[in-house]
N, C-alpha and C. Protein backbone atom coordinates (compact mmCIF):
# COMPACT_ATOMS: atom_id res chain seq x y z
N UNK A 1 149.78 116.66 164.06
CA UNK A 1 151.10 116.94 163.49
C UNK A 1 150.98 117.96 162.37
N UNK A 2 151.68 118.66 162.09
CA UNK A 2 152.13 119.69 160.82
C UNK A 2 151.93 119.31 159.83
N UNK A 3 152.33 118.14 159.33
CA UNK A 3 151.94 117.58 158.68
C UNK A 3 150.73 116.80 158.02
N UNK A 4 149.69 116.97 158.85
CA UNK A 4 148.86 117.09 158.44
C UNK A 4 147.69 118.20 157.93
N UNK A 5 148.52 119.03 157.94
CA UNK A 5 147.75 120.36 156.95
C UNK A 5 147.92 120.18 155.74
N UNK A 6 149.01 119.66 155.04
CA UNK A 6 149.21 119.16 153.59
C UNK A 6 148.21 118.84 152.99
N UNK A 7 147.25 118.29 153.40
CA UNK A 7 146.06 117.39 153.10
C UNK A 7 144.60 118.61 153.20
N UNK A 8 145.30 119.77 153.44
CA UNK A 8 144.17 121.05 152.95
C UNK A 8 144.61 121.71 151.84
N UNK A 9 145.68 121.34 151.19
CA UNK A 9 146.75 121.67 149.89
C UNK A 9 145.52 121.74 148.76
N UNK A 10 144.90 121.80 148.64
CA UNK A 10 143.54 121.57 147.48
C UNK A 10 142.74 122.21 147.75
N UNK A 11 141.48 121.74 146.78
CA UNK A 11 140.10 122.43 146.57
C UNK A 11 139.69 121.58 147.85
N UNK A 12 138.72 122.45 148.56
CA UNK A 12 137.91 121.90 149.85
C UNK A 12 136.40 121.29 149.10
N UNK A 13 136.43 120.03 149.45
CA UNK A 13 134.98 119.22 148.78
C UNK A 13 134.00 118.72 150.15
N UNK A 14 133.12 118.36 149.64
CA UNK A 14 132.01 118.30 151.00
C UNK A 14 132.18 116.72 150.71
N UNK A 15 132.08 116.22 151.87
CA UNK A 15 132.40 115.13 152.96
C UNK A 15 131.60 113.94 151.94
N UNK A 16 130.70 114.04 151.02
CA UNK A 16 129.99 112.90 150.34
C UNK A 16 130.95 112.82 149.15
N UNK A 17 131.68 113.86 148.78
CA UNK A 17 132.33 113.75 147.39
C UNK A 17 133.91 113.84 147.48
N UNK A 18 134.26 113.13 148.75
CA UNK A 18 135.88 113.10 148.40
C UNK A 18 135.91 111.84 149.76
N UNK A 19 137.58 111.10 149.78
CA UNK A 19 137.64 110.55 150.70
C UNK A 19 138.27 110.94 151.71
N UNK A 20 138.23 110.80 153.26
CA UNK A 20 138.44 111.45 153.73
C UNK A 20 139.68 112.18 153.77
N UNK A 21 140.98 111.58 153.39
CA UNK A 21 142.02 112.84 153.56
C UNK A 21 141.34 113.06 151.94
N UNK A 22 141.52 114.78 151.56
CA UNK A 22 141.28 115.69 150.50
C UNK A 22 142.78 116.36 150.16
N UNK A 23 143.86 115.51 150.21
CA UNK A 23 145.04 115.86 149.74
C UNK A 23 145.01 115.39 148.32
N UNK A 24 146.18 116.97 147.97
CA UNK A 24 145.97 116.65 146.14
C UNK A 24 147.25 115.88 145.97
N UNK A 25 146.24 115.13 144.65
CA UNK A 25 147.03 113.71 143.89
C UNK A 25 148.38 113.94 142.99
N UNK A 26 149.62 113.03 143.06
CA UNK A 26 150.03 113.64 142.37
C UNK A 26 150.09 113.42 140.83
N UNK A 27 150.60 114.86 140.62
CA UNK A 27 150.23 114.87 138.84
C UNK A 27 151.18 114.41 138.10
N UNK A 28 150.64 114.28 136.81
CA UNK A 28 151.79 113.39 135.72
C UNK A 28 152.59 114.47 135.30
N UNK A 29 154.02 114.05 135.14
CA UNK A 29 154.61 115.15 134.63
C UNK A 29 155.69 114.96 133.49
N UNK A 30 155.27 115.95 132.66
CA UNK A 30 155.85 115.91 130.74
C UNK A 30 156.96 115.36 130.65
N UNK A 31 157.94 115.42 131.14
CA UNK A 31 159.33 115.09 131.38
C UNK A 31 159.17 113.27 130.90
N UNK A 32 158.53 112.69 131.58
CA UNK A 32 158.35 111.58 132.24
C UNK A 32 157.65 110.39 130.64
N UNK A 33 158.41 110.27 129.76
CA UNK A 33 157.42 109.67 128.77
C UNK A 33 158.77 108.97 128.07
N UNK A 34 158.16 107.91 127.44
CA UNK A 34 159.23 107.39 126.08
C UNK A 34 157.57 107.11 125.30
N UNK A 35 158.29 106.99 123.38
CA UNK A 35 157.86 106.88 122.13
C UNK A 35 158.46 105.74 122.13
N UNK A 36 157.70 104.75 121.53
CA UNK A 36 157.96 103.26 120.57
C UNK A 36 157.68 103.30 119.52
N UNK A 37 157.98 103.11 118.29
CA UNK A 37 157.65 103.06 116.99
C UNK A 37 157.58 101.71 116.35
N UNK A 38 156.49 100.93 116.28
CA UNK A 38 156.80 98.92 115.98
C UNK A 38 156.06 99.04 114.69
N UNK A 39 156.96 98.43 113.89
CA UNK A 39 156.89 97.86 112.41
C UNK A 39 157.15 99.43 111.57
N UNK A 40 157.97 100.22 111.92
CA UNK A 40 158.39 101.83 111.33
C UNK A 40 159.72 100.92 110.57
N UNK A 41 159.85 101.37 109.42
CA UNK A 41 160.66 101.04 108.26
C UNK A 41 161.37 99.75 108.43
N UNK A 42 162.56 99.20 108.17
CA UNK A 42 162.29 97.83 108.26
C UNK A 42 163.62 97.29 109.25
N UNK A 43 164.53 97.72 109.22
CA UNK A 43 165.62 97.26 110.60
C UNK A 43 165.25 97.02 111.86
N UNK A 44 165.66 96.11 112.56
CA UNK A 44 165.81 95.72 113.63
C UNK A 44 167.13 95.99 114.94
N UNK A 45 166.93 96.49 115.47
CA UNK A 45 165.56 97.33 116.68
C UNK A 45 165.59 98.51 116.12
N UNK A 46 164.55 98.98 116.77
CA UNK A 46 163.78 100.67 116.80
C UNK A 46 164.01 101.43 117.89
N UNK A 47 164.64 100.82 118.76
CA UNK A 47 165.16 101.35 120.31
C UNK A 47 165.93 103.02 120.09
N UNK A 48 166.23 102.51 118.99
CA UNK A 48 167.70 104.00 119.02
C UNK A 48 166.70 105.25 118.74
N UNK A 49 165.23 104.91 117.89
CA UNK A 49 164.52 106.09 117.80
C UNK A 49 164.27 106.84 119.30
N UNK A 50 163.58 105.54 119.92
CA UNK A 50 162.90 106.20 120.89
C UNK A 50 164.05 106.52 122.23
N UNK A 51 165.21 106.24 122.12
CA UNK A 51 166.89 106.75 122.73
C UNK A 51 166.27 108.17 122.39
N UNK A 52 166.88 108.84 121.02
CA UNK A 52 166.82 110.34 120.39
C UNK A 52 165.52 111.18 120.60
N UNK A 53 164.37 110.83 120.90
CA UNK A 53 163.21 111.40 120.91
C UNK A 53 163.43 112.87 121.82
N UNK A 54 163.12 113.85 121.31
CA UNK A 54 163.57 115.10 122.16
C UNK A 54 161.80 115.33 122.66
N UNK A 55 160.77 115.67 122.13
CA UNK A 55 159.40 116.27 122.25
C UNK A 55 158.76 114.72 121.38
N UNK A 56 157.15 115.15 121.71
CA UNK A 56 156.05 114.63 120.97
C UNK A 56 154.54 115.44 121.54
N UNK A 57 153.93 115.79 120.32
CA UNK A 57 152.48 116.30 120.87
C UNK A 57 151.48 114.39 120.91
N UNK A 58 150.62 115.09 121.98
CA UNK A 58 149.50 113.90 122.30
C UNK A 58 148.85 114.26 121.04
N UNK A 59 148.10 113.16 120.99
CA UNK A 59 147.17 113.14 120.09
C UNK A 59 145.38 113.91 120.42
N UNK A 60 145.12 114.35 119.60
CA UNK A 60 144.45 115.83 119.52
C UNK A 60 142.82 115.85 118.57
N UNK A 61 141.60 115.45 119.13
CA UNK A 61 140.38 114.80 118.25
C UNK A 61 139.33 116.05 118.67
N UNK A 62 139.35 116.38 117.25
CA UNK A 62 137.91 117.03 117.15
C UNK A 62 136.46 116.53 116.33
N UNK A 63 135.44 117.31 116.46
CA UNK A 63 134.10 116.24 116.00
C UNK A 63 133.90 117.23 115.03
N UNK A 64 133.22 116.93 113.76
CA UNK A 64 132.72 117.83 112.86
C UNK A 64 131.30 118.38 112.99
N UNK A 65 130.63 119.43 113.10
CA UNK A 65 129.68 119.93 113.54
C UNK A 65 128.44 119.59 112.84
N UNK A 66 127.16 119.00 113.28
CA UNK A 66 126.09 119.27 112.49
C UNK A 66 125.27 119.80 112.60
N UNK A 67 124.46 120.44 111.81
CA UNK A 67 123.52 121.72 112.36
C UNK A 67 122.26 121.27 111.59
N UNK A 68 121.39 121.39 112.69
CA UNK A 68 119.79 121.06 112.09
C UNK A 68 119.00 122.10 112.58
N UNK A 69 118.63 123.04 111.26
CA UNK A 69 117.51 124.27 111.21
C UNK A 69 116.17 123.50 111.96
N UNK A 70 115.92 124.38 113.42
CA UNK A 70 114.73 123.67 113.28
C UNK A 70 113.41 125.47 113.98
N UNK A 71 112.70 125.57 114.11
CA UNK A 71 111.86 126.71 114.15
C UNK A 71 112.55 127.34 115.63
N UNK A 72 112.79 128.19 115.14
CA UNK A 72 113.22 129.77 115.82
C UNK A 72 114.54 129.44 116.66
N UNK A 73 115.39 128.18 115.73
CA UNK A 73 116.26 128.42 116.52
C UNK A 73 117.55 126.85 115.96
N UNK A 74 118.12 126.27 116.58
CA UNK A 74 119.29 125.53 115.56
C UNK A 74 119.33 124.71 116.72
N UNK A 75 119.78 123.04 116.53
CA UNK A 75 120.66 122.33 117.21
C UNK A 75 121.77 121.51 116.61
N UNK A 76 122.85 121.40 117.54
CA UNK A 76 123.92 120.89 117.04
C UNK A 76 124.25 119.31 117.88
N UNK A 77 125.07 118.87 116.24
CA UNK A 77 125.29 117.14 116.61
C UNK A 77 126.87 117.17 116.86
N UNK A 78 127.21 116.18 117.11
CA UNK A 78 128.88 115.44 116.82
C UNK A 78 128.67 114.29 115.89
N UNK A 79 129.34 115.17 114.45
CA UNK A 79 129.48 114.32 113.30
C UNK A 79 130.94 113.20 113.06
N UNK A 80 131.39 113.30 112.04
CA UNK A 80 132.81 112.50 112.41
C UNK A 80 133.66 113.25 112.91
N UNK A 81 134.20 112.25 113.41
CA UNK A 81 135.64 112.60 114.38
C UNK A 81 136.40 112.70 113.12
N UNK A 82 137.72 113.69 113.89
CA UNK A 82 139.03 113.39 113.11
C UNK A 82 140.37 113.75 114.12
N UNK A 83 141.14 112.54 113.80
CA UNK A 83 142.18 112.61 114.92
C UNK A 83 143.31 113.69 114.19
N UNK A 84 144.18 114.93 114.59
CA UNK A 84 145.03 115.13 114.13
C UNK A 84 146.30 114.77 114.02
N UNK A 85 147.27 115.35 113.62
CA UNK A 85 148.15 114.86 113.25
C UNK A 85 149.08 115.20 114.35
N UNK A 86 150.41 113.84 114.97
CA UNK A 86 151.53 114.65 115.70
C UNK A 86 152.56 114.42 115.68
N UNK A 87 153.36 115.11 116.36
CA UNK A 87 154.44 115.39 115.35
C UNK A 87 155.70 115.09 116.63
N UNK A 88 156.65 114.31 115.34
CA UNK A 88 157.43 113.64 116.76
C UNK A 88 158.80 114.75 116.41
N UNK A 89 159.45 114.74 117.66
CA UNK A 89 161.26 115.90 116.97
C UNK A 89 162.42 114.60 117.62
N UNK A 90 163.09 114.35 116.89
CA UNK A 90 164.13 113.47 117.34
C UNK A 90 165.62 113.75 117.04
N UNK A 91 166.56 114.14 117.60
CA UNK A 91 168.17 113.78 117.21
C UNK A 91 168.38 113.06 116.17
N UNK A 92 169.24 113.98 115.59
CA UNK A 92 170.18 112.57 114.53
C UNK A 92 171.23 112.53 115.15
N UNK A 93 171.61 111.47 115.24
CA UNK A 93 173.28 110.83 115.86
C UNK A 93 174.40 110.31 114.39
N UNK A 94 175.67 110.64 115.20
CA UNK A 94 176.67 110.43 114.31
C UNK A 94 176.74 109.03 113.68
N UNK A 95 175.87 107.90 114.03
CA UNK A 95 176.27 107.33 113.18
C UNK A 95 174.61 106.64 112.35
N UNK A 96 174.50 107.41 112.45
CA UNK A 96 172.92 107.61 111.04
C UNK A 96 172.19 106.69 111.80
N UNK A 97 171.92 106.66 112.69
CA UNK A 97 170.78 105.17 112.97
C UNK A 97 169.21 105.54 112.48
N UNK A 98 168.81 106.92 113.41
CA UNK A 98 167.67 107.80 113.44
C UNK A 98 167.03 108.11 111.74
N UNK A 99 168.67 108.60 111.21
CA UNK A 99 168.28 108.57 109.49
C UNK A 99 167.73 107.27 108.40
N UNK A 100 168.67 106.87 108.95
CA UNK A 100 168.83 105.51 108.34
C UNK A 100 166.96 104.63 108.74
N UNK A 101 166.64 104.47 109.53
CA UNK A 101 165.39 104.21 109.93
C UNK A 101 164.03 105.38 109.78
N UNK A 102 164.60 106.57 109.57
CA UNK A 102 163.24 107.76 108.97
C UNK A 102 163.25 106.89 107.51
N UNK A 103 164.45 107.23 106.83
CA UNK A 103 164.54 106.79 105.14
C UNK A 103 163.81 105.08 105.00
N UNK A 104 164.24 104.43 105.80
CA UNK A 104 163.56 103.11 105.32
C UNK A 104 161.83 103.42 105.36
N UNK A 105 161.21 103.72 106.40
CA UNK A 105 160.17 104.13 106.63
C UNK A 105 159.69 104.87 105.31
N UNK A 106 160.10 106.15 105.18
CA UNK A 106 159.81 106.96 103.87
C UNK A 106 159.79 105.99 102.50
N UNK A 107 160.95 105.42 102.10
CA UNK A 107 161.07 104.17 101.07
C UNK A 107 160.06 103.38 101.31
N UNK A 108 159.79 102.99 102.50
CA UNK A 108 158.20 101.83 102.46
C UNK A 108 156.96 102.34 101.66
N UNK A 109 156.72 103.85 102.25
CA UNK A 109 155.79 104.48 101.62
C UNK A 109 156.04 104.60 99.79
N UNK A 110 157.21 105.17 100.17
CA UNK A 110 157.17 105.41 98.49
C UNK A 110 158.98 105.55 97.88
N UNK A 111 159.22 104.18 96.67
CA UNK A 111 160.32 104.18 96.82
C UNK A 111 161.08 105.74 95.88
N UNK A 112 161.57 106.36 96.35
CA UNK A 112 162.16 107.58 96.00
C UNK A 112 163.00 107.51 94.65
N UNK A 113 163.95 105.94 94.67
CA UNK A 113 164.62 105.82 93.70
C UNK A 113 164.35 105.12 92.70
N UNK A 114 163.31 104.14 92.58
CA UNK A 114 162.60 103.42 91.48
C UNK A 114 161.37 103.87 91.27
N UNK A 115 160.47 105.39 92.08
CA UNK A 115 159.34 105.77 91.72
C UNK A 115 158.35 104.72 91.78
N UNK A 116 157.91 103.92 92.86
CA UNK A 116 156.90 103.15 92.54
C UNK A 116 156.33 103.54 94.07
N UNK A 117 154.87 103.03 94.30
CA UNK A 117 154.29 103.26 95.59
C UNK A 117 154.06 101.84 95.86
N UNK A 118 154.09 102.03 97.37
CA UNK A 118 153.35 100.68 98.21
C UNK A 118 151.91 100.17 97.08
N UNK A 119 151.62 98.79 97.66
CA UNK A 119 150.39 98.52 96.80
C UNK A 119 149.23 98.84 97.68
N UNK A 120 149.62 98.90 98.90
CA UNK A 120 148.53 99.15 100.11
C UNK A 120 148.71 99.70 101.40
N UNK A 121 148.13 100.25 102.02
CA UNK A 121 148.35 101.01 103.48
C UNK A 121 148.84 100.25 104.00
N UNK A 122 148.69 99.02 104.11
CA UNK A 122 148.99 97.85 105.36
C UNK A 122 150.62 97.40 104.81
N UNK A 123 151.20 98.08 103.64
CA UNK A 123 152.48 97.87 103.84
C UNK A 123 153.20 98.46 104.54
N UNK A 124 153.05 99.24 105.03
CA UNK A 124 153.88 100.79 105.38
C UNK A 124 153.33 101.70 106.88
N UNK A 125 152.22 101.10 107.40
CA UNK A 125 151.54 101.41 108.50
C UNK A 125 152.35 101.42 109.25
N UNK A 126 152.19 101.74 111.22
CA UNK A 126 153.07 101.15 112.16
C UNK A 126 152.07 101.83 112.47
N UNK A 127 152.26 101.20 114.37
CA UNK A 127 151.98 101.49 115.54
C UNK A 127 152.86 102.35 116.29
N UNK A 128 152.21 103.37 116.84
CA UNK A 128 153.05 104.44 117.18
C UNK A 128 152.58 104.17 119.06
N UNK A 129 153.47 104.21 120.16
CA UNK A 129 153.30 104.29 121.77
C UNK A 129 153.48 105.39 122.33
N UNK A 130 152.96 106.71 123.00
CA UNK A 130 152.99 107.41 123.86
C UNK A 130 152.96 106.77 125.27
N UNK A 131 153.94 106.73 126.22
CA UNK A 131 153.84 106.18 127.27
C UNK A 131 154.48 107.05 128.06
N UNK A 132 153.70 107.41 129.18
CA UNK A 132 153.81 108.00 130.61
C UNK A 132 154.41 106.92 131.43
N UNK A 133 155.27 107.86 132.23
CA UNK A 133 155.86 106.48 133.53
C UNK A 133 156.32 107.47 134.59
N UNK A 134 156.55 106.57 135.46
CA UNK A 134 156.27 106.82 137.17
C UNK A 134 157.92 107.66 137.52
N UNK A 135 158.41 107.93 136.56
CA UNK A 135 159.95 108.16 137.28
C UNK A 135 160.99 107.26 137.21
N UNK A 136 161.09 105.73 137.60
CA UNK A 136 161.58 105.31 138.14
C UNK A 136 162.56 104.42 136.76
N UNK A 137 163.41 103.56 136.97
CA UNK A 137 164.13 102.99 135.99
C UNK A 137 163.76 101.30 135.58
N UNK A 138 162.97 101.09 136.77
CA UNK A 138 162.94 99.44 136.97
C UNK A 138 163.82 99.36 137.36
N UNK A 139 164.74 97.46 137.94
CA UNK A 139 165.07 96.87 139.00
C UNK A 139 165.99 96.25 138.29
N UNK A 140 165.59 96.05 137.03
CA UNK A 140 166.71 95.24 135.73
C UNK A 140 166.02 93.68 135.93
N UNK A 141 164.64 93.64 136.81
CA UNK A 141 164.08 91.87 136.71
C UNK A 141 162.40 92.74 136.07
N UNK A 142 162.06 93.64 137.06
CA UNK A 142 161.01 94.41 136.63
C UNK A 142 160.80 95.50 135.40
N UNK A 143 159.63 95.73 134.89
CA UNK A 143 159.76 96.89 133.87
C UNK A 143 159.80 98.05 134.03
N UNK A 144 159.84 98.87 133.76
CA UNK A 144 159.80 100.22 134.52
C UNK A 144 158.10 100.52 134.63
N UNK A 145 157.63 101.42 134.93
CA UNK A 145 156.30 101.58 135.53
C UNK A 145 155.68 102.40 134.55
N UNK A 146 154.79 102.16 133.71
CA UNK A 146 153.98 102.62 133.07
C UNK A 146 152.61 103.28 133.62
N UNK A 147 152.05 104.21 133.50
CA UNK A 147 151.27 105.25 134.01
C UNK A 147 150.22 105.02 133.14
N UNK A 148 150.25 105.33 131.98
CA UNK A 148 149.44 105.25 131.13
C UNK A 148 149.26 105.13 129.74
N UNK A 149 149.01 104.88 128.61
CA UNK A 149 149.62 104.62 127.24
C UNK A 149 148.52 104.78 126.26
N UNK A 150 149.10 105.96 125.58
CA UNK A 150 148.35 106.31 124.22
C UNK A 150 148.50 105.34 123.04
N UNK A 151 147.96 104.60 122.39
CA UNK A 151 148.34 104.04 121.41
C UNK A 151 147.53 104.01 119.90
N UNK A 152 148.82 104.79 119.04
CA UNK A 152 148.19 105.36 117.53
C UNK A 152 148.49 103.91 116.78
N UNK A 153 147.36 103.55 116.19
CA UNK A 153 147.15 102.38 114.75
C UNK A 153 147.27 103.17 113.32
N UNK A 154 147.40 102.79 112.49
CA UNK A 154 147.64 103.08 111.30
C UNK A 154 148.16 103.92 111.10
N UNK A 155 149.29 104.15 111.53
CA UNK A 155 150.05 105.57 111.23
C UNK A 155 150.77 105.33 110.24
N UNK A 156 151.68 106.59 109.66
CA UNK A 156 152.40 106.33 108.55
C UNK A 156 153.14 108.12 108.57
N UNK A 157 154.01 108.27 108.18
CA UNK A 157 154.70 110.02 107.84
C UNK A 157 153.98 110.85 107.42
N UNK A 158 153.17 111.57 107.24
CA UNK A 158 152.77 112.48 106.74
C UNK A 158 153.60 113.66 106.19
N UNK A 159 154.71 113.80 106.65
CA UNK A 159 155.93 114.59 106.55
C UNK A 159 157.16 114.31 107.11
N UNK A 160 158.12 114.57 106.61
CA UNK A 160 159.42 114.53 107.29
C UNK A 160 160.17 115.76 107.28
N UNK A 161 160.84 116.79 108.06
CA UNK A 161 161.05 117.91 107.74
C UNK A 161 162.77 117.58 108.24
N UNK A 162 163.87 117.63 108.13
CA UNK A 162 165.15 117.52 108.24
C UNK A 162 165.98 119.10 109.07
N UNK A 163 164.94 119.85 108.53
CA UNK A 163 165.59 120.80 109.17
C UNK A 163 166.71 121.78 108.75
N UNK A 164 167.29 122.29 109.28
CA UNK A 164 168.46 123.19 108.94
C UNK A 164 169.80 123.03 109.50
N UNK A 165 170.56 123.31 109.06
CA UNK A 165 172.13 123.45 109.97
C UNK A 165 172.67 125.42 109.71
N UNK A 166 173.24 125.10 110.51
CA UNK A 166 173.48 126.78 110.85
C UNK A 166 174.84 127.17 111.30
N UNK A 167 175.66 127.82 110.98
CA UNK A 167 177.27 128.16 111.82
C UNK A 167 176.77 128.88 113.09
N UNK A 168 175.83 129.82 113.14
CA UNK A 168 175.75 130.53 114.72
C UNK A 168 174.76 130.12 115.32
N UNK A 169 174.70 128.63 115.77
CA UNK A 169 173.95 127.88 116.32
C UNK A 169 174.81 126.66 117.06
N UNK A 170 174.68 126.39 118.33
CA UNK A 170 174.91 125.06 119.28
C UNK A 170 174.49 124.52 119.09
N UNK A 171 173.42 124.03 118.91
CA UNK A 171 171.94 123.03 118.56
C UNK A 171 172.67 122.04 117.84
N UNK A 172 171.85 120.74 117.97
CA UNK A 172 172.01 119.51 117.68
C UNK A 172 170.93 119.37 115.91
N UNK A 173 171.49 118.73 115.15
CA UNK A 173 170.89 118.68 113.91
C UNK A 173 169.47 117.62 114.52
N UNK A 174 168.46 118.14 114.14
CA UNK A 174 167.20 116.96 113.94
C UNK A 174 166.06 117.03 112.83
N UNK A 175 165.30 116.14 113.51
CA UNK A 175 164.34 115.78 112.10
C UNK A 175 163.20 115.69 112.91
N UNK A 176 161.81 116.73 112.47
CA UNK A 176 160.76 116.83 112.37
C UNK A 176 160.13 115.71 112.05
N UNK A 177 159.43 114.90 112.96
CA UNK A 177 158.63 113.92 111.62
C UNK A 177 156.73 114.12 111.91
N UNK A 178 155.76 114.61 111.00
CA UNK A 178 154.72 114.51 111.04
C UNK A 178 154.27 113.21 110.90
N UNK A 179 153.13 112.83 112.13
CA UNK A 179 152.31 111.37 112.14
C UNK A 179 151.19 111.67 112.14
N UNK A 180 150.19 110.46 110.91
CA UNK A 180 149.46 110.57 110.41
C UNK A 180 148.42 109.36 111.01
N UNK A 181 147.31 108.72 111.62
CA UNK A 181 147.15 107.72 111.96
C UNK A 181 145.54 107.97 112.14
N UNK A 182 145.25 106.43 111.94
CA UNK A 182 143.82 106.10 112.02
C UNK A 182 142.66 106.28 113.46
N UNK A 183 143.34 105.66 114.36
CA UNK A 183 142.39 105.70 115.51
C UNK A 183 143.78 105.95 116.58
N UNK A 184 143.02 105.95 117.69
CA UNK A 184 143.95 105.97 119.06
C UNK A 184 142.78 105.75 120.20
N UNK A 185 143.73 104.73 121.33
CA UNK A 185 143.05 104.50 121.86
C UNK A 185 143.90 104.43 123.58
N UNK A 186 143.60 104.76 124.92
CA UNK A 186 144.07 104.48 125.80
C UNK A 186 144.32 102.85 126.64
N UNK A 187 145.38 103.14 126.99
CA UNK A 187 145.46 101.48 127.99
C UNK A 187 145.96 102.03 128.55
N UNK A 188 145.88 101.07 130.49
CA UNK A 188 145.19 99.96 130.21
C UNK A 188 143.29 100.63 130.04
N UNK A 189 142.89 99.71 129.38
CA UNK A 189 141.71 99.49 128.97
C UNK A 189 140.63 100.21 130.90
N UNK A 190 139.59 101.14 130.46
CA UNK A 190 139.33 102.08 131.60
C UNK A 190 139.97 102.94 131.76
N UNK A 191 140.92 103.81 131.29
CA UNK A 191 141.57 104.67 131.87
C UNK A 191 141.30 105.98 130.64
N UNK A 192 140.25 105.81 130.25
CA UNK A 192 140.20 106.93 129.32
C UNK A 192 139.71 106.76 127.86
N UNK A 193 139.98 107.07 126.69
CA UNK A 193 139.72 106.95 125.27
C UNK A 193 139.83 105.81 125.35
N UNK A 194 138.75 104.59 124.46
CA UNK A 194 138.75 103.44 124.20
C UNK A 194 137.68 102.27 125.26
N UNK A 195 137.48 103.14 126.95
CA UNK A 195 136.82 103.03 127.47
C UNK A 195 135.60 102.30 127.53
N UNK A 196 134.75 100.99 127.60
CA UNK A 196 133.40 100.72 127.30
C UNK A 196 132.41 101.57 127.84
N UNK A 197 131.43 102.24 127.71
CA UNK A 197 130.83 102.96 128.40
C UNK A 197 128.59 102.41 127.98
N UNK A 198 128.51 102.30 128.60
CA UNK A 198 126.94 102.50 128.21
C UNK A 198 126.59 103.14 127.89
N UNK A 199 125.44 102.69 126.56
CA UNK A 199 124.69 104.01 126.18
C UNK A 199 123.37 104.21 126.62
N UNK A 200 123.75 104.82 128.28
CA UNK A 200 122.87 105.58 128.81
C UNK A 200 122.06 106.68 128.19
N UNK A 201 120.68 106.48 128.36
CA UNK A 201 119.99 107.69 127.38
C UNK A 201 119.62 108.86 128.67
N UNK A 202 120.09 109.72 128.88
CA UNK A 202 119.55 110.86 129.66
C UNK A 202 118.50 111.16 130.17
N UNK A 203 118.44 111.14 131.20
CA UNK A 203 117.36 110.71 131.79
C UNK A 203 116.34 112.32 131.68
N UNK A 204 116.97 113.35 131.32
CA UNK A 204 115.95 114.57 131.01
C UNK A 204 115.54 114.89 129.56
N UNK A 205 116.23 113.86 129.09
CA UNK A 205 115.68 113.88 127.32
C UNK A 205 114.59 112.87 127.69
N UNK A 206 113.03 112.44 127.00
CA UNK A 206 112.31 111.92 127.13
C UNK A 206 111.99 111.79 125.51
N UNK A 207 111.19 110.52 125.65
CA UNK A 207 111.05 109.59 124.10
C UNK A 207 112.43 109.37 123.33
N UNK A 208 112.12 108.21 122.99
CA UNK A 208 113.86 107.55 122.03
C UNK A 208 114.23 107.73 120.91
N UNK A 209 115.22 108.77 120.90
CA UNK A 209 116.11 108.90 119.63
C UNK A 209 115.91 110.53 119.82
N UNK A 210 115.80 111.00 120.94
CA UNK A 210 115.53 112.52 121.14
C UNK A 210 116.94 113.30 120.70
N UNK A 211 116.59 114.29 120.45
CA UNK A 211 118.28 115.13 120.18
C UNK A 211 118.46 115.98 121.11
């Protein structure tokens, strides 16, 4: 059938390294995500954030370099990590929900109008959700289908930017918010960052603790 040429739609792989149909998989696509924000400033629910969410960057880890002089020539390590920062863009709606929940958040950190700070990170932290999903809406008994899920610990604002309003502009007023956070890790558990992995020693490095 015709249809089975679809399944040459890809890179051609040799017969030990693919299964037998070699049709390509399909891919995740950007569109396709909601943001959760749990324990972000202090009202109940947080739903209306992740309603307004327009964009979000993934989260983004580089290693700090180490360099060891050694005769006629240099090798390099992976020192600490550092996760960057990302940055969510959300709607404000007419009746302040989005605001009203940035400001509590901001006030946790630091109260604006009595000048005092949190006594500790763990007041003011939240858990931030990147979640991929399949398209679909759920069934209204089922959940909708989750793909895959980034999940930031210790986060907190790093910035809030409000933005501008403008007369020769259509655009919807929003708010920038920079996120700041400790680790991140993928679920479900195997599917990436957070992963258990062995620490296999390479089998072409020889003697232990080789670089």
């Amino acid at each position: 059938m015709a249809i089975s040429s679809l399944s040459r739609l890809t890179v051609p792989l040799d017969s030990n390294a693919s299964a037998g149909s070699q049709g390509l998989l399909m891919p995740k696509l950007q569109y396709r995500f909601r943001v959760s924000l749990e324990n972000f400033g202090v009202s109940t629910p947080t739903t209306e954030l992740t309603k307004q969410v327009v964009d979000v960057t993934r989260p983004n880890v580089t290693f700090e370099q180490i360099t060891l002089d050694v005769y006629n020539s240099k090798v390099f390590l992976a020192g600490k990590h550092n996760w960057e920062t990302i940055t969510l863009n959300l709607r404000e709606d007419v009746s302040n929900n989005v605001q009203k929940l940035v400001g509590e958040q901001l006030q946790k950190q630091f109260d604006f109008f009595e000048q005092s700070g949190a006594a500790s990170g763990g007041d003011y932290k939240f858990v931030t959700r990147i979640e991929i999903l399949d398209g679909g809406n759920g069934n209204g008994v089922t959940a909708v289908n989750v793909i895959d899920t980034f999940e930031l610990y210790g986060c907190y604002l790093e910035s809030a930017n409000y933005n501008q309003l403008a007369y020769a502009t259509s655009d919807v007023v929003s708010v920038a918010l920079s996120i700041r956070y400790d680790n991140a890790v993928q679920t479900p558990q195997g599917t990436g960052i957070g992963t258990a992995v062995g620490r296999t020693i390479n089998t072409l490095v020889t003697g232990g603790g080789a670089v």
